[in-house]
Protein backbone atom coordinates (compact mmCIF):
# COMPACT_ATOMS: atom_id res chain seq x y z
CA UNK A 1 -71.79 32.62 43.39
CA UNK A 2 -69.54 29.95 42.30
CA UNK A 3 -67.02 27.96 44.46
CA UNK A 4 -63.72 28.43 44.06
CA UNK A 5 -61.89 25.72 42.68
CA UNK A 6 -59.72 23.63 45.66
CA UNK A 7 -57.66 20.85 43.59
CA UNK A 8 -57.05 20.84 39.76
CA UNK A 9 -57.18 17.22 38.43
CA UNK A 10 -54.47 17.15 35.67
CA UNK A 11 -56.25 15.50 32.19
CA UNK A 12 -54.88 11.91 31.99
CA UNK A 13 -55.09 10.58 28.33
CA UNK A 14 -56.10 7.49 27.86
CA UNK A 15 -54.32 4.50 26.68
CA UNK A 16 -55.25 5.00 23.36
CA UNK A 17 -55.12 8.34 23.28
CA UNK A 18 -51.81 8.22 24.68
CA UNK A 19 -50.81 5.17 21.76
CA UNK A 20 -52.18 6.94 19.19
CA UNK A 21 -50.13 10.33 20.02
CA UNK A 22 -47.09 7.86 20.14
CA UNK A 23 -47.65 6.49 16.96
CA UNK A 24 -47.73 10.12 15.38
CA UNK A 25 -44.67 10.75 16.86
CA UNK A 26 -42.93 7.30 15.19
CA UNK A 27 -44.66 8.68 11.67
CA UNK A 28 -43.45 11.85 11.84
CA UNK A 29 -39.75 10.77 12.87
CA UNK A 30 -39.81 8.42 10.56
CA UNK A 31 -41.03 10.93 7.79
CA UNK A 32 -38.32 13.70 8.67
CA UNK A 33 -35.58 10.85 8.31
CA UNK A 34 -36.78 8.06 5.54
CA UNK A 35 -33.47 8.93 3.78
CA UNK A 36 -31.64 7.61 6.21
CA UNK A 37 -34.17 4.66 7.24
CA UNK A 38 -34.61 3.80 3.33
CA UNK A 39 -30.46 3.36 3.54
CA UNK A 40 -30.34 1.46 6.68
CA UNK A 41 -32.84 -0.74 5.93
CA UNK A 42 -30.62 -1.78 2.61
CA UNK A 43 -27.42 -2.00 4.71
CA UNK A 44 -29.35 -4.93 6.80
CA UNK A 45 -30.34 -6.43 3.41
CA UNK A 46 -26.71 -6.63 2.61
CA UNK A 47 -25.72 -7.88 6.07
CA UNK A 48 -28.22 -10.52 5.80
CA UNK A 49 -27.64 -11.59 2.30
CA UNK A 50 -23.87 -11.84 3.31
CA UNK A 51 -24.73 -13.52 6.45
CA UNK A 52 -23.09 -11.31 8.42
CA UNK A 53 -26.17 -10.07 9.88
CA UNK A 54 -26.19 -13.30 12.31
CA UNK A 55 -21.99 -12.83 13.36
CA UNK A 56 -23.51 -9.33 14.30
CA UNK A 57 -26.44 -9.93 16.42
CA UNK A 58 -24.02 -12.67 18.38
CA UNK A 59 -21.43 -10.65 18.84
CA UNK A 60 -23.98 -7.61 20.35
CA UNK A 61 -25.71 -10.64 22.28
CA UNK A 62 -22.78 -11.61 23.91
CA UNK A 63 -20.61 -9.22 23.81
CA UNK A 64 -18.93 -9.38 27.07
CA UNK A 65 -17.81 -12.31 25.82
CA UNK A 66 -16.61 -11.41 22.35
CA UNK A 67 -14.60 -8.17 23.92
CA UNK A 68 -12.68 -10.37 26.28
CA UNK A 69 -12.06 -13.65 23.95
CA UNK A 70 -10.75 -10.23 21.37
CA UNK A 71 -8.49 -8.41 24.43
CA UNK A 72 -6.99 -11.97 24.95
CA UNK A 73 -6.06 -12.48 21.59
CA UNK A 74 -5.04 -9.33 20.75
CA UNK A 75 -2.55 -9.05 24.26
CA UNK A 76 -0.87 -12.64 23.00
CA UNK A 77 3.06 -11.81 21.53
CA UNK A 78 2.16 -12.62 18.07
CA UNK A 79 -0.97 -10.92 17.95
CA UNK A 80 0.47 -7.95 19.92
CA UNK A 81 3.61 -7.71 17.21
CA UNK A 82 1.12 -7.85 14.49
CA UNK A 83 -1.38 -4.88 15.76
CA UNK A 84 2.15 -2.81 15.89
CA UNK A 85 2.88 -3.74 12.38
CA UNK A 86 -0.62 -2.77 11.63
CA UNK A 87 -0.06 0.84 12.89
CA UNK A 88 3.25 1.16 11.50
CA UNK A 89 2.06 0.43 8.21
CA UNK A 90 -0.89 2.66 8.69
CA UNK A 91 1.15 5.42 9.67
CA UNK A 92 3.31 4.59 6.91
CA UNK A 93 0.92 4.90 4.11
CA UNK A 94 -0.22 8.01 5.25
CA UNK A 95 3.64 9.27 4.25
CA UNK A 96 3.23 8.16 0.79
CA UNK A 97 2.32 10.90 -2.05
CA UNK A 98 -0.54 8.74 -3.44
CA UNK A 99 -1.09 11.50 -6.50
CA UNK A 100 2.34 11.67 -7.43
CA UNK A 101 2.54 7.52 -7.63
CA UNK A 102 -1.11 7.28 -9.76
CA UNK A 103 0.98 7.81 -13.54
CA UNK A 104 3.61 5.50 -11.77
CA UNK A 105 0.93 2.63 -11.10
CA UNK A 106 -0.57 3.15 -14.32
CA UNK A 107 2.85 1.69 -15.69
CA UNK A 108 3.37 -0.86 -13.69
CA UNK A 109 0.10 -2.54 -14.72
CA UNK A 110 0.68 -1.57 -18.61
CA UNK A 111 4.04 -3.59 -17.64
CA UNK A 112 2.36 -6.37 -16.10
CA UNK A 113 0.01 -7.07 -18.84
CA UNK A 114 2.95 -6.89 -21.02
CA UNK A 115 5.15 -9.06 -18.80
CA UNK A 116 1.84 -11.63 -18.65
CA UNK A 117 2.00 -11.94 -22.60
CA UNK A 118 5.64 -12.52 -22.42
CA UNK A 119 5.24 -15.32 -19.66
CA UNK A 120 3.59 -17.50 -21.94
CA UNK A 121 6.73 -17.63 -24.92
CA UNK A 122 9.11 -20.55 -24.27
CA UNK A 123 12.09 -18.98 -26.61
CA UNK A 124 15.19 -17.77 -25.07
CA UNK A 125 16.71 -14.44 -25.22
CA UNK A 126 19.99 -13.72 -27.03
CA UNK A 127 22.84 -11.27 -25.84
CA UNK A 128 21.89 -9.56 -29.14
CA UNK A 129 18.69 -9.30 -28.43
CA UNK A 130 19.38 -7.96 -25.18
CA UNK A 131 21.56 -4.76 -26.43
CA UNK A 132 18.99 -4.69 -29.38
CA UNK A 133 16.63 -3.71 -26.37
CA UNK A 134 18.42 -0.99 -25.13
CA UNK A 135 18.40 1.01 -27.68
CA UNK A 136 14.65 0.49 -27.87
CA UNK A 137 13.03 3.87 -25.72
CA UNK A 138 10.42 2.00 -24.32
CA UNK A 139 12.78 -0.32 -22.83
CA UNK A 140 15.75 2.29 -22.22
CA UNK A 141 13.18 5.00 -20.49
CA UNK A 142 11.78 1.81 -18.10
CA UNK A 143 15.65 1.16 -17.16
CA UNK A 144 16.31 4.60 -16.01
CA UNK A 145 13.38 4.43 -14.20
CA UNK A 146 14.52 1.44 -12.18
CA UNK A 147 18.16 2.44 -11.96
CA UNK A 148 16.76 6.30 -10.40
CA UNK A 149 14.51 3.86 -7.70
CA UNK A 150 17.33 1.77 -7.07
CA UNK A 151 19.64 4.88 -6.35
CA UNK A 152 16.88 6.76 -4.24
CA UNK A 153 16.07 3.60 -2.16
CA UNK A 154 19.79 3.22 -1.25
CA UNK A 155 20.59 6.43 -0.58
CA UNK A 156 21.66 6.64 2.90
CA UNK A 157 20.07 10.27 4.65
């Protein structure tokens, strides 16, 4: 008859063993996310191309250093004013009707480009010339415009 069994020694790998079934672990992670590795590893490119990538690794090597040099600066009155301004202007923008001022936009840089062309003539304007431009549409529809801002901007709510 056989003995019965007293103490059960647990089966220790050994080191390789025990490296190799890590290192089929790291494949297979790195197989169910090379999307996401193949993009990170460009985003460090880019980092180090820009030379950013050393500003990084200081600022996560000493960065008990960086956060307090930043709290410091940021807590001075002129720094402090200009954070506020920051979030009022970011809380601003976010009140704006982006869609609506895209045709708008589009207009102003037609404008500019004409304005830029203009720039560059040295001959003066006449009163005639002036009223002349009125009548034109362009010109008339573009003064309406302004005149409607101007009236919507000073209205007092």
């Amino acid at each position: 008859m056989a003995e019965p069994t007293r103490k059960v020694e647990p089966l220790v790998p050994s080191k390789d063993e025990f490296r190799e079934k890590g290192m089929e672990e790291i494949e297979q992670a790195l197989a169910e996310r090379k999307d996401a590795i193949i993009e990170l590893i460009h985003l460090v490119d880019r980092l180090h191309e820009s030379d950013l990538l050393p500003l990084i690794n200081a600022l996560v090597n000493h960065r008990d250093l960086a956060t307090s040099a930043f709290f410091r600066e940021i807590n001075r009155p002129h720094n402090a004013k200009f954070a506020r301004n920051v979030v009022d202007f970011i809380g601003f923008l976010g009140t704006i009707e982006f869609k609506n001022m895209q045709p708008f936009m589009e207009k102003i840089n037609k404008g500019m480009l004409e304005a830029d062309v203009e720039e560059e003539k040295d001959d003066m304007i006449s009163m005639f010339q002036l009223i002349k431009a009125l009548k034109d549409p362009e010109v008339n529809r573009s003064i309406r415009v302004i005149l409607a801002f101007l009236r919507g901007m000073g209205k007092e709510e």
